[in-house]
Structure formats: C-alpha cells, structure tokens
Protein backbone atom coordinates (compact mmCIF):
# COMPACT_ATOMS: atom_id res chain seq x y z
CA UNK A 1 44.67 27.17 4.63
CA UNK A 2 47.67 25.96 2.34
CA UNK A 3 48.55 26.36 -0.62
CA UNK A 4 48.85 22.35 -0.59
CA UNK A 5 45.54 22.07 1.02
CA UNK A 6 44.01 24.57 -1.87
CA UNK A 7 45.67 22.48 -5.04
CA UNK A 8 44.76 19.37 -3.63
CA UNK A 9 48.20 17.46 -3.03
CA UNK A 10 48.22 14.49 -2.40
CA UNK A 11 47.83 13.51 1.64
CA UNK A 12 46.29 16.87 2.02
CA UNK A 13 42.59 17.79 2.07
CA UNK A 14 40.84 20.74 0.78
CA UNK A 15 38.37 21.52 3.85
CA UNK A 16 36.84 24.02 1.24
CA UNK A 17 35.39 21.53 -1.47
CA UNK A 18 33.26 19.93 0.41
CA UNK A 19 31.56 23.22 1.81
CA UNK A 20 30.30 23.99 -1.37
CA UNK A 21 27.77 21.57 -2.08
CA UNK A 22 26.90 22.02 1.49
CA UNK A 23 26.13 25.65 0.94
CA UNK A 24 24.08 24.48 -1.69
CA UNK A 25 22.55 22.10 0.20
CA UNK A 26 21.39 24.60 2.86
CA UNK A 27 20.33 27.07 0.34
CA UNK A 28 18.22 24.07 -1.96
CA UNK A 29 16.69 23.64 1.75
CA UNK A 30 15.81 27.14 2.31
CA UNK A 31 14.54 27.32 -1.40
CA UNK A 32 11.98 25.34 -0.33
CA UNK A 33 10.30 26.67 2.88
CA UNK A 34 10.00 30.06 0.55
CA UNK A 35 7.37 31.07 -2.13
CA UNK A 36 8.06 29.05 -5.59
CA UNK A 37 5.13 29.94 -7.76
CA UNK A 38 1.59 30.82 -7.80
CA UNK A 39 -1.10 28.37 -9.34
CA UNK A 40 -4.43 28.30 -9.77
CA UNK A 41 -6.74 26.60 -7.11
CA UNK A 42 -10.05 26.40 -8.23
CA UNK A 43 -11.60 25.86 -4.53
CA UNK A 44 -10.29 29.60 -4.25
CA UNK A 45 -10.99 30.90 -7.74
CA UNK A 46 -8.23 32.46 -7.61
CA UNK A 47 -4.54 31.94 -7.38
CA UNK A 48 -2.52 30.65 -4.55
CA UNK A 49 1.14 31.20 -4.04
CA UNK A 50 2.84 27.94 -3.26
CA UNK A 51 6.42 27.46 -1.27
CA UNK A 52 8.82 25.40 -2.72
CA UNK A 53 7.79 21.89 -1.41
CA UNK A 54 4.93 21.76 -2.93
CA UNK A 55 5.83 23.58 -6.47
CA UNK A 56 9.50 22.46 -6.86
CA UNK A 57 9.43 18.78 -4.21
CA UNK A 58 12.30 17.73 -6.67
CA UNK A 59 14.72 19.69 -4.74
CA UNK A 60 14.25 17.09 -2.34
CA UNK A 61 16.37 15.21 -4.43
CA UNK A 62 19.15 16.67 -5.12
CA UNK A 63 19.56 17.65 -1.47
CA UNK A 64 20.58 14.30 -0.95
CA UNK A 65 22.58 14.15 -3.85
CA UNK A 66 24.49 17.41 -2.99
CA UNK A 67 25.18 15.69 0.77
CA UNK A 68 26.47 12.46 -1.45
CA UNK A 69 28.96 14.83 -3.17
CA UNK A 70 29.65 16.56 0.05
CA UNK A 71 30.50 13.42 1.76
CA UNK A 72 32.86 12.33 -1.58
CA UNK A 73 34.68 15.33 -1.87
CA UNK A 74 35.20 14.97 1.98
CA UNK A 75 37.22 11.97 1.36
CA UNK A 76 40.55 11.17 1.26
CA UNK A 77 40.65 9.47 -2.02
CA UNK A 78 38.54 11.36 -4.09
CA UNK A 79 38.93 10.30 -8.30
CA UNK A 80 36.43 9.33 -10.97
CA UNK A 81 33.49 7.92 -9.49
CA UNK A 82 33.40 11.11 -7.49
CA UNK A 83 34.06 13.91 -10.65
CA UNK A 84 31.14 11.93 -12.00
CA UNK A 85 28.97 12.17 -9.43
CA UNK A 86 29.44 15.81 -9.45
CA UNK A 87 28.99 16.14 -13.38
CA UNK A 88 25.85 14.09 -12.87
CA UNK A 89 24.88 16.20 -9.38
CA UNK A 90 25.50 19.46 -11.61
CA UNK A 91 23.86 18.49 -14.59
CA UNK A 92 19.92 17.11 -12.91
CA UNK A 93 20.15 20.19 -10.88
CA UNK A 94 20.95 23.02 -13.71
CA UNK A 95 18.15 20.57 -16.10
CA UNK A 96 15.55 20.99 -13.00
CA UNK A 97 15.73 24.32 -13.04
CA UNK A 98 15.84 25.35 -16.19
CA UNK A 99 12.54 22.45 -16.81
CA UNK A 100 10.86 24.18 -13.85
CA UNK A 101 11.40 27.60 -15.51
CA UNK A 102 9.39 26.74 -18.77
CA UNK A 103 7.25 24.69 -17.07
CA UNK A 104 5.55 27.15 -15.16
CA UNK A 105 5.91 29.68 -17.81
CA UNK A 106 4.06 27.34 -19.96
CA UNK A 107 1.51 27.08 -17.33
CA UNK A 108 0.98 31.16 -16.72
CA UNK A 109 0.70 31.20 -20.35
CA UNK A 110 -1.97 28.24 -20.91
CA UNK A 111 -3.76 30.13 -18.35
CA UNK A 112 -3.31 33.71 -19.97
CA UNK A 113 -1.82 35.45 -16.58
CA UNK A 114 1.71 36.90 -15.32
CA UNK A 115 3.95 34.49 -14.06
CA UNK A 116 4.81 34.75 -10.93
CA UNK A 117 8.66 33.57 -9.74
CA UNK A 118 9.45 33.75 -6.07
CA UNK A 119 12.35 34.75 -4.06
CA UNK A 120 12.64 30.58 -3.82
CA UNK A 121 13.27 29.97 -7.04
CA UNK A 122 15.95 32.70 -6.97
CA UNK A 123 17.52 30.82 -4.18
CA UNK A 124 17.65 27.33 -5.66
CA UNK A 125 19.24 29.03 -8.39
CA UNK A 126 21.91 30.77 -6.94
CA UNK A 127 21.93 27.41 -4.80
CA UNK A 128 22.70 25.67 -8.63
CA UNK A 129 25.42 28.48 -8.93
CA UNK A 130 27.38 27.59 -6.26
CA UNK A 131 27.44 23.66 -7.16
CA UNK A 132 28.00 24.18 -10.49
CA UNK A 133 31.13 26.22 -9.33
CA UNK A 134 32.32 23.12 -6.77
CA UNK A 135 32.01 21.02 -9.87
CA UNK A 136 34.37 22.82 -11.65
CA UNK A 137 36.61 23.54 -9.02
CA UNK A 138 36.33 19.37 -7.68
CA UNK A 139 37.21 18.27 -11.40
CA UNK A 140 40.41 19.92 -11.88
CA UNK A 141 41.21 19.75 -7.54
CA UNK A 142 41.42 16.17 -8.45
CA UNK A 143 43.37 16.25 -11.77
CA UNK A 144 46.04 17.48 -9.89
CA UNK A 145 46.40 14.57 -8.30
C-alpha cells in the first residue's frame, strides 16, 4: 500500500477504510451468537444466560449500518454525507452500548443479584472500538481531499 493510497489522494483508494467497519461488522455478528447476559426466567426459577440475539437484537442494526459505511467508504467519492454517516454509525453504536451496560445493571440490581456480562458483550465492544477508530481515521482520510 501507498503512501497515496494511505492519505487518501485524490484518484486513489484506501483499500484499508473500508475494512474497518467490516471487522466490526463481523465481530457485532459474532457478539451475538455468544453469551450477553443472564436474566431471570421464572419457568426455571432461576436464571438463564442469554446469547446476544436475544439480550442485545439491536446489534442487528447497526450491522447493517456498519455494511452502509463499509460500502461508502468503499467509494470513489467519498465526502459529507459519508463522514456523517459514520459520526451517526459511531455515535448509536457507542450510545447502545453504553444503554445496554446500565440497563442490565439496573436490572441485576432491581433483582438484588451479580450481574453477569459475557464474553459477547466484550466483543461488541471491542467491535465499537474498532468503528469508532474508522470514524476517526474516515473523517480526516477525507479532509485531505
């Protein structure tokens, strides 16, 4: 890879960029297929670990809207409608995390037992990392221009 390629000059491409919110795509998807949270199931009496589609389905969401990005910063004429898209990509992911945090710590508390985060949530946020870092790195890769 170029240095041109890297800085983003015009009538080159970064091939990088648009890995990263594909990388966070994949790891968003992985977040979910692993344990989330626990919750209480009354049929049970007891509590049930729960993967990440069923105690974080959100996610679902901004998979599509990391493959969006992915797909803008892929382009050729990347500029303002796509630096918002990431600001607005970044900013619901880093919010539905950080909601989904005190949510369910608000829930282990209301029900006076440990909360329990899993390796998913772990992944989704290292997943928010690693788009919050192609945001950055997108914004000023297309000031240059």
């Amino acid at each position: 890879m170029t240095a041109d390629a890297w800085r983003g000059v015009p009538g080159s491409r970064s091939r990088f960029l648009p890995a990263l919110p594909m990388l966070a795509m994949v790891s968003y998807a992985v977040a979910l297929l692993v344990p989330w949270h626990h919750r209480w199931d009354p049929a049970l009496g007891a509590y049930r670990i729960v993967d990440g589609i069923d105690g974080a389905s959100w996610l679902l969401g901004v998979i599509v809207l990391c493959a969006l990005l992915a797909w803008l910063l892929g382009r050729e004429q990347a500029g303002f409608f796509t630096k918002m898209a990431a600001g607005a990509t970044t900013f619901l992911a880093l919010t539905g995390m950080v909601v989904d945090y005190l949510n369910w710590q608000a829930v282990a508390g209301a029900a006076n037992s440990p909360d329990y985060v899993g390796p998913g949530f772990y992944v989704a946020l290292a997943g928010t990392g690693v788009l919050l870092l192609s945001t950055v790195l997108s914004w000023r890769w297309i000031e240059s221009w």
